[in-house]
C-alpha atoms as a PDB file:
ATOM      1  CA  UNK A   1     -58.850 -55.285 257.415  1.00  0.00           C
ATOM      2  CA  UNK A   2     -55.624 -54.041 256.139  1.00  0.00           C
ATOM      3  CA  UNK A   3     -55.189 -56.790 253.501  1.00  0.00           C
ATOM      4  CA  UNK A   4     -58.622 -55.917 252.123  1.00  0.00           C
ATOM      5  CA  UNK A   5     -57.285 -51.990 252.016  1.00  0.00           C
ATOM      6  CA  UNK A   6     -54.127 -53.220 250.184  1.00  0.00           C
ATOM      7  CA  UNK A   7     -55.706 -55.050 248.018  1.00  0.00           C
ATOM      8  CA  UNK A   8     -58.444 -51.662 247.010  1.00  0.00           C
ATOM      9  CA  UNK A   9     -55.423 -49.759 246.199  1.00  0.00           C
ATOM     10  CA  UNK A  10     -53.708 -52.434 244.043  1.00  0.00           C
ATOM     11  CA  UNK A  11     -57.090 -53.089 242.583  1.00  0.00           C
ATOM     12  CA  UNK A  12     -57.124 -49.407 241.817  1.00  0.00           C
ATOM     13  CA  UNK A  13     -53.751 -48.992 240.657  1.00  0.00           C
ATOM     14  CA  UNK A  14     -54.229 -51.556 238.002  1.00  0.00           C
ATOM     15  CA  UNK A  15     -57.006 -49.290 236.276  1.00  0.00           C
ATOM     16  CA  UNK A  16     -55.686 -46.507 233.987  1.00  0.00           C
ATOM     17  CA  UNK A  17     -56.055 -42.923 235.041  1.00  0.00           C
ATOM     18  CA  UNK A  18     -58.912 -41.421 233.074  1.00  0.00           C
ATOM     19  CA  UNK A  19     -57.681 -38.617 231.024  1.00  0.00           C
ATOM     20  CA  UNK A  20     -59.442 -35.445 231.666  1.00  0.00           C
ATOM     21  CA  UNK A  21     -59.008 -32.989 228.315  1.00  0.00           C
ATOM     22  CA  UNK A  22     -60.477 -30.119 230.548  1.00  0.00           C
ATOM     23  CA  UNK A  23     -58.345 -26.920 231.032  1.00  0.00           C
ATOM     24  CA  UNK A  24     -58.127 -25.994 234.494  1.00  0.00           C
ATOM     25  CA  UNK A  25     -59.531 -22.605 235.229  1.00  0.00           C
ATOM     26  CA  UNK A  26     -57.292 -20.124 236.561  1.00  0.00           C
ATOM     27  CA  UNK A  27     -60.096 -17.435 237.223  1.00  0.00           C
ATOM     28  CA  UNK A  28     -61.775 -19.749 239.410  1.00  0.00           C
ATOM     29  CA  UNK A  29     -60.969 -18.485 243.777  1.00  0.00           C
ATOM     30  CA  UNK A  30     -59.415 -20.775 245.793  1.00  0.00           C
ATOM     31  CA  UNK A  31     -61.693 -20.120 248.629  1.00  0.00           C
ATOM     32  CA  UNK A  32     -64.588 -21.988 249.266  1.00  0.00           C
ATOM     33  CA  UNK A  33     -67.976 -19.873 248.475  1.00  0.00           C
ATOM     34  CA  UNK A  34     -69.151 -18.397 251.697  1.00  0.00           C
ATOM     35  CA  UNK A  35     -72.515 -18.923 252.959  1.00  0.00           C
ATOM     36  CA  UNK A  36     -73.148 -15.389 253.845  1.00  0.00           C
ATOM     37  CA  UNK A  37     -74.530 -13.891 251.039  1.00  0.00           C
ATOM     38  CA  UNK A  38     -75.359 -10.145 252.480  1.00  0.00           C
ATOM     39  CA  UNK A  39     -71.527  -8.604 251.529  1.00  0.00           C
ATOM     40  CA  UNK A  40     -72.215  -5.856 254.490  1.00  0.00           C
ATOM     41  CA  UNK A  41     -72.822  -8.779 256.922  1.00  0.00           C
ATOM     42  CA  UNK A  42     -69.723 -10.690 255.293  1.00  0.00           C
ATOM     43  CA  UNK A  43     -67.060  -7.628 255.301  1.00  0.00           C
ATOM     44  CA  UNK A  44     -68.736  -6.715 259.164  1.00  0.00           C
ATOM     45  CA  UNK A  45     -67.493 -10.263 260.421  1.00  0.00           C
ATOM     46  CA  UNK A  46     -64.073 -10.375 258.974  1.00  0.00           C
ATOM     47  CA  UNK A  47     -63.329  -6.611 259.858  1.00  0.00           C
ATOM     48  CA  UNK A  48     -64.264  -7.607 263.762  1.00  0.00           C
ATOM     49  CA  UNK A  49     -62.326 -11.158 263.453  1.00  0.00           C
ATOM     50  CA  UNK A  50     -59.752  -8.820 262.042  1.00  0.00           C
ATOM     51  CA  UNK A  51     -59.458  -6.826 265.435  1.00  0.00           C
ATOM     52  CA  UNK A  52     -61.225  -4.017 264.533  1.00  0.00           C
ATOM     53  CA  UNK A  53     -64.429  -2.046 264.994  1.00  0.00           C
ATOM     54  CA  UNK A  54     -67.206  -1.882 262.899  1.00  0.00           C
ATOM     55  CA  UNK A  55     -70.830   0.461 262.799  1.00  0.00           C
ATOM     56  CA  UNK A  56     -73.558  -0.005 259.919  1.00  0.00           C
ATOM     57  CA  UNK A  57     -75.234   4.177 259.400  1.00  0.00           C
ATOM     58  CA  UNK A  58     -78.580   4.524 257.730  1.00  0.00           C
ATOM     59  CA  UNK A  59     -77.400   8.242 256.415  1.00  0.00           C
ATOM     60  CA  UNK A  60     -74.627  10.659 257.273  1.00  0.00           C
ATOM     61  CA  UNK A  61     -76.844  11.770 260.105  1.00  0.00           C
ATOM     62  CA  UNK A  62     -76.536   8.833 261.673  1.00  0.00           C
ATOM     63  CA  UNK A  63     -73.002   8.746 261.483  1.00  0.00           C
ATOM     64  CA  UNK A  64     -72.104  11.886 262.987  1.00  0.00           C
ATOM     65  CA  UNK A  65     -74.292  10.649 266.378  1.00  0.00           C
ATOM     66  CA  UNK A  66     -72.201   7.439 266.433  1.00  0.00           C
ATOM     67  CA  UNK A  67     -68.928   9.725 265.446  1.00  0.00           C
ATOM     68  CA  UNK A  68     -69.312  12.104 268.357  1.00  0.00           C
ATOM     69  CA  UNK A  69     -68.758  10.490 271.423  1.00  0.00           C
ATOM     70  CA  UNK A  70     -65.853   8.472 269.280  1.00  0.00           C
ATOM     71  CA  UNK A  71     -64.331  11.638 268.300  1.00  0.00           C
ATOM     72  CA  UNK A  72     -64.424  12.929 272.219  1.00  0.00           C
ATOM     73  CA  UNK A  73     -63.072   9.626 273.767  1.00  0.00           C
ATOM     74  CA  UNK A  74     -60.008  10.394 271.226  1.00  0.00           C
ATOM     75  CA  UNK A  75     -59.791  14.207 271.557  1.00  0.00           C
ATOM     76  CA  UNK A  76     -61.540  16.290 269.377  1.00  0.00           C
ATOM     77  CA  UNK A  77     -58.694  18.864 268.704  1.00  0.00           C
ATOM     78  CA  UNK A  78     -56.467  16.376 267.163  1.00  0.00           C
ATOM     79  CA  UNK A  79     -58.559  14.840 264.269  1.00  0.00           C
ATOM     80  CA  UNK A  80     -56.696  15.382 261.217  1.00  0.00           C
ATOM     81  CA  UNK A  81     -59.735  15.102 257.920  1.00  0.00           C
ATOM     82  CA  UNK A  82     -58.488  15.958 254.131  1.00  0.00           C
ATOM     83  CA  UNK A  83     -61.094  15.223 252.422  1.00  0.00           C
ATOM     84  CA  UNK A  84     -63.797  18.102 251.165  1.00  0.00           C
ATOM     85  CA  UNK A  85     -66.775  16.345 251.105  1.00  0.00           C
ATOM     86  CA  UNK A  86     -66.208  15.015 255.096  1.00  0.00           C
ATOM     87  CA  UNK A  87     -65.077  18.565 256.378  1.00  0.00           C
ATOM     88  CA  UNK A  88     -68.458  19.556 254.959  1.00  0.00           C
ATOM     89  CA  UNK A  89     -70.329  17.352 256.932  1.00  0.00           C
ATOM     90  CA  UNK A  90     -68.119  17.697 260.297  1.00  0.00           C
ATOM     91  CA  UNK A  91     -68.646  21.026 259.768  1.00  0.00           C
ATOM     92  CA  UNK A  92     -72.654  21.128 259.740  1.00  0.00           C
ATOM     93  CA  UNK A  93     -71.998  18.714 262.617  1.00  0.00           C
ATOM     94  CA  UNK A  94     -69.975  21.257 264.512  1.00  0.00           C
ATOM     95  CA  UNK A  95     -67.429  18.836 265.075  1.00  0.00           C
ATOM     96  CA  UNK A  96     -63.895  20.513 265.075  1.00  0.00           C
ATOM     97  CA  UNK A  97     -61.099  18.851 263.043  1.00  0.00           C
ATOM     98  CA  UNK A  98     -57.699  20.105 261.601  1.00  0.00           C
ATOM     99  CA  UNK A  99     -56.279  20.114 257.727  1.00  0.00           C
ATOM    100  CA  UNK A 100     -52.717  20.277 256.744  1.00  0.00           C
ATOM    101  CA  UNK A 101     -48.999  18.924 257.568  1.00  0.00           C
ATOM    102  CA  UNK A 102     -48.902  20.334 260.279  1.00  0.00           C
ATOM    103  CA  UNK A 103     -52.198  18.339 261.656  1.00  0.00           C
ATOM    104  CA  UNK A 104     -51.043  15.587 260.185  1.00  0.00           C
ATOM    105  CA  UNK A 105     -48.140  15.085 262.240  1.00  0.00           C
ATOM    106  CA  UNK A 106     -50.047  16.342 265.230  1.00  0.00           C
ATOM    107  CA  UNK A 107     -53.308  13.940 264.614  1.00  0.00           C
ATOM    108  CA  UNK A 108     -54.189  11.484 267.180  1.00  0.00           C
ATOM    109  CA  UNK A 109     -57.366  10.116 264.983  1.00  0.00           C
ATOM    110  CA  UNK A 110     -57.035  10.479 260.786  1.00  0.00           C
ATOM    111  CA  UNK A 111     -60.758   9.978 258.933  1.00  0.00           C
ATOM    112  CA  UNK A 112     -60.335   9.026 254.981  1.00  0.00           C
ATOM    113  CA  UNK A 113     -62.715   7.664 252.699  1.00  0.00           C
ATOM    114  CA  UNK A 114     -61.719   4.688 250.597  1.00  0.00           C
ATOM    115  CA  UNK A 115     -61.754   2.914 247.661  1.00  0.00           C
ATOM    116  CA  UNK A 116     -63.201  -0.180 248.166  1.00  0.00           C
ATOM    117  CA  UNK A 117     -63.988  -2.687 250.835  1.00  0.00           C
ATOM    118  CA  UNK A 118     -63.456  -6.646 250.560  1.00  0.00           C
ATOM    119  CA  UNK A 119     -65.628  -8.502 252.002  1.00  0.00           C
ATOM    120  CA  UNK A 120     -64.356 -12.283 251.566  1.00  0.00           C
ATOM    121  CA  UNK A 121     -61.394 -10.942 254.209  1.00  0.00           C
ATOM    122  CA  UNK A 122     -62.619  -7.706 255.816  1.00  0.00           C
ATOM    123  CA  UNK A 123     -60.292  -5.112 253.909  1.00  0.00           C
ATOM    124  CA  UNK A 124     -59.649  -1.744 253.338  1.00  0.00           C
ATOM    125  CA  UNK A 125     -58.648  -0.841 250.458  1.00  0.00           C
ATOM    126  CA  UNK A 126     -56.756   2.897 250.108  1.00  0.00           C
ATOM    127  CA  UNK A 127     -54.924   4.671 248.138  1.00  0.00           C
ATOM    128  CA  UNK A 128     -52.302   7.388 247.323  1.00  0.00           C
ATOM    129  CA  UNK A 129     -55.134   9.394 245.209  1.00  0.00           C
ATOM    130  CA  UNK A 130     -57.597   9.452 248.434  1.00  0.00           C
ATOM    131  CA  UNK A 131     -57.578  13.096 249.967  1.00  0.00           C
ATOM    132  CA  UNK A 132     -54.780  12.845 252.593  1.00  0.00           C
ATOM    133  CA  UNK A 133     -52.361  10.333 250.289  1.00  0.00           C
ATOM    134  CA  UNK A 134     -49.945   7.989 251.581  1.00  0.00           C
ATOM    135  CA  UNK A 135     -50.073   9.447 255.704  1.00  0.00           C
ATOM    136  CA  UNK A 136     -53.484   9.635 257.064  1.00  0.00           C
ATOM    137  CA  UNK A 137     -54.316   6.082 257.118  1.00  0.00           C
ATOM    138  CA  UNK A 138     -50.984   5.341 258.941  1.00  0.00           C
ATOM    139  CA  UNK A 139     -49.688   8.182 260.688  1.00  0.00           C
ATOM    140  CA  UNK A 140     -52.398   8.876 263.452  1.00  0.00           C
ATOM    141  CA  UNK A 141     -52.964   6.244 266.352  1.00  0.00           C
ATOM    142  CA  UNK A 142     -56.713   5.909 265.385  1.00  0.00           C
ATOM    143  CA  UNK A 143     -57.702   5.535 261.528  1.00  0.00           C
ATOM    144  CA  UNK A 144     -61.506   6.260 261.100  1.00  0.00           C
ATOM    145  CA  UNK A 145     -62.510   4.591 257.557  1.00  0.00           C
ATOM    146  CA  UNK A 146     -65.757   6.251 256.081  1.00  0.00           C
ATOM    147  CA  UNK A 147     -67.313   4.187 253.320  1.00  0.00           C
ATOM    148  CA  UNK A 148     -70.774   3.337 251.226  1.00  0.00           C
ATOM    149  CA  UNK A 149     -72.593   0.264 250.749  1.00  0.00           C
ATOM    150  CA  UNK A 150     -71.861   1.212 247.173  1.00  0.00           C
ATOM    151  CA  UNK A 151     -68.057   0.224 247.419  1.00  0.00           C
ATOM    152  CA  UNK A 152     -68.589  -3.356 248.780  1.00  0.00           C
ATOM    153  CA  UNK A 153     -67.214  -5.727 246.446  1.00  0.00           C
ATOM    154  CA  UNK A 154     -66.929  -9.884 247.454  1.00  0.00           C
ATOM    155  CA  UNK A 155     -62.922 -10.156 246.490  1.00  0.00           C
ATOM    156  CA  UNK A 156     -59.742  -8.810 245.206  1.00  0.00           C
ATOM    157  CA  UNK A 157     -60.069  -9.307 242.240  1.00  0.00           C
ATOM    158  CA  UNK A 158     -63.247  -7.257 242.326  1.00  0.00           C
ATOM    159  CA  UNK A 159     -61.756  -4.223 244.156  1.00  0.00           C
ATOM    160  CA  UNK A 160     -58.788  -4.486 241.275  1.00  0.00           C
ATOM    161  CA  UNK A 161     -61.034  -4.794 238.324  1.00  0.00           C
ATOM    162  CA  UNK A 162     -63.123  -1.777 240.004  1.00  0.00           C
ATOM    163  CA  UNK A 163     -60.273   0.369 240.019  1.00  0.00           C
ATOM    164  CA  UNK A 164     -58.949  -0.418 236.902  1.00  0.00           C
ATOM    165  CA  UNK A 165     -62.533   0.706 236.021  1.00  0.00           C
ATOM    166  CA  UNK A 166     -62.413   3.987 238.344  1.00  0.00           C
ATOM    167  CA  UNK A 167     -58.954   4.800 236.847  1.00  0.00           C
ATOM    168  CA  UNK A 168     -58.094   3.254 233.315  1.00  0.00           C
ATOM    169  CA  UNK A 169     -54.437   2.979 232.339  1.00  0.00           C
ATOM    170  CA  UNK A 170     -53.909   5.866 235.093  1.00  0.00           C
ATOM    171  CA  UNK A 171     -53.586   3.757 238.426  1.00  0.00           C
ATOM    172  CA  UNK A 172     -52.556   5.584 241.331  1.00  0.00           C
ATOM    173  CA  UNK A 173     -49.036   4.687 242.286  1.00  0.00           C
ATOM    174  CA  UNK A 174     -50.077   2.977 246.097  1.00  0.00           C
ATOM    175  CA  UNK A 175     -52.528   0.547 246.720  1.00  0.00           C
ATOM    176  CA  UNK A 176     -52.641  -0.809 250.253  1.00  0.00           C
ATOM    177  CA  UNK A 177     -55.108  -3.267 252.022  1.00  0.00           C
ATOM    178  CA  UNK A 178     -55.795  -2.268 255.426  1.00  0.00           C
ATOM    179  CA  UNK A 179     -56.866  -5.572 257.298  1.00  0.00           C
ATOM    180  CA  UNK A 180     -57.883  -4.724 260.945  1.00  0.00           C
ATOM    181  CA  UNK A 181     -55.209  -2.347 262.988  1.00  0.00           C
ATOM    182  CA  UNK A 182     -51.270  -2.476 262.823  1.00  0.00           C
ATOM    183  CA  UNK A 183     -49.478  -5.423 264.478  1.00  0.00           C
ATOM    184  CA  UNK A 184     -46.745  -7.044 264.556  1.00  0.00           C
ATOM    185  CA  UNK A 185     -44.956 -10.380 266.890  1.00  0.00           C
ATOM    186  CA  UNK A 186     -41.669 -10.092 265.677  1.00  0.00           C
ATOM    187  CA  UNK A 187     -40.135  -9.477 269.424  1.00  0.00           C
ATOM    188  CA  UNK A 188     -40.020 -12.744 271.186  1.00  0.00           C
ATOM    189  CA  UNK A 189     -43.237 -13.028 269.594  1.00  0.00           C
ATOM    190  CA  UNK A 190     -45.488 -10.709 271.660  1.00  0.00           C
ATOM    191  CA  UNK A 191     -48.256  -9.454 269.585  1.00  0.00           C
ATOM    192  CA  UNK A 192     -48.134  -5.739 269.650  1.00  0.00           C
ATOM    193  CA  UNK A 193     -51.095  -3.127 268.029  1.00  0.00           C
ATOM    194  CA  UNK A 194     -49.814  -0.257 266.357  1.00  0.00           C
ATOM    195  CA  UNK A 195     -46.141  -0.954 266.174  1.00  0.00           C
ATOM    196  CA  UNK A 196     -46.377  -0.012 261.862  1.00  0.00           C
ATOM    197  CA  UNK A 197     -49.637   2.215 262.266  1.00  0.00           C
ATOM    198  CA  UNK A 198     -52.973   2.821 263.478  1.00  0.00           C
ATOM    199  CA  UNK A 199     -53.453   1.149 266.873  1.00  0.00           C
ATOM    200  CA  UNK A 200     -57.218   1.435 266.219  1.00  0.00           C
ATOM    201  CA  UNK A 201     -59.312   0.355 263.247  1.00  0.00           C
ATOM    202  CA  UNK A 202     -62.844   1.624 262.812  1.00  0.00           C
ATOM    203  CA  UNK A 203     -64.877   1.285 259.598  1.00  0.00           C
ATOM    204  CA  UNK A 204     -68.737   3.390 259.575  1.00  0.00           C
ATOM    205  CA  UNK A 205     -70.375   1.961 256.417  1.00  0.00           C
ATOM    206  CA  UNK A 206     -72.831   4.146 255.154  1.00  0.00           C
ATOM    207  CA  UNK A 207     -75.708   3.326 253.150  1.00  0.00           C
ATOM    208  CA  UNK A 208     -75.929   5.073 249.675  1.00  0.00           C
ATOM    209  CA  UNK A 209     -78.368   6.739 248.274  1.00  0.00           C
ATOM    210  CA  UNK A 210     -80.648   5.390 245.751  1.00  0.00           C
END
């Protein structure tokens, strides 16, 4: 058996390599295409392998019911929100947050919109134009993501080219990927949530409107 082996590869080596004249294609991804077609389903599956928590909303009604209860497990009084358009709609909720430095520092749970979602690896992506800059998504223990189907995109490259879309030459000075909650193992490698950030991750995806 291994002389006939030897002798395939000699065999082989005897043949000239064929020449390809092709250019290799640098756009192509690395990755192998993923079955899962349905990017909600995709990003949903990487988020949770990811560590964190994920809940699909029909409408914004729907999220406040599943925000509620989240929002009281966490204390209510401490939720630090910057945006406008997610005040409004704790506020028709009834659902007390906090604005400002002062509740940022103070925040046990920060809620931010984002830019986009990436579904190949179950990111976040945020950055420092988003209503509460550079601090909410790290400062508070809990980071509550608020997003629309309308922001799923498959890969990075996607989420780039959509922001260089969103904000031409003008790109906002941070980008960060937010892939499941803070870790780290660097002591005697013990894995440890929240040692950089949020100890919590959850995403509510929110179908848009048509």
């Amino acid at each position: 058996m291994r002389d006939k082996i030897l002798a395939k590869i000699r065999q082989a080596l005897k043949q000239p390599a064929e020449k390809s004249t092709r250019k290799p294609d640098f756009s192509a991804s690395v990755y192998h295409p993923n079955e899962e077609n349905d990017l909600a389903v995709l990003f949903a599956q990487n988020l949770v392998k990811a560590g964190a928590k994920f809940s699909f909303c029909i409408d914004e009604k729907e999220f406040i019911r599943e925000l509620s209860p989240l929002l009281e497990k966490y204390f209510a009084g401490e939720v630090c929100v910057e945006d406008i358009h997610l005040q409004e709609v704790l506020k028709v909720a009834d659902l007390p947050f906090s604005s400002g430095r002062r509740a940022l520092m103070d925040a046990k749970v920060g809620i931010t919109t984002c830019e986009a979602l990436v579904a190949r690896t179950g990111s976040v992506l945020v950055s420092s134009r988003q209503a509460g800059g550079r601090a909410l998504s790290v400062f508070p223990e809990v980071h509550i993501v608020v997003a629309f189907t309308s922001q799923l995109v498959y890969d990075l490259k996607d989420a780039f080219a959509l922001m260089r879309n969103r904000y031409n030459q003008q790109l906002p000075s941070m980008l960060s990927l937010i892939t499941g909650p803070s870790r780290t193992a660097d002591i005697e490698k013990t894995l440890v949530l929240g040692a950089h950030g949020p100890m919590a991750l959850y995403v509510f995806l929110i179908e848009s409107p048509v």
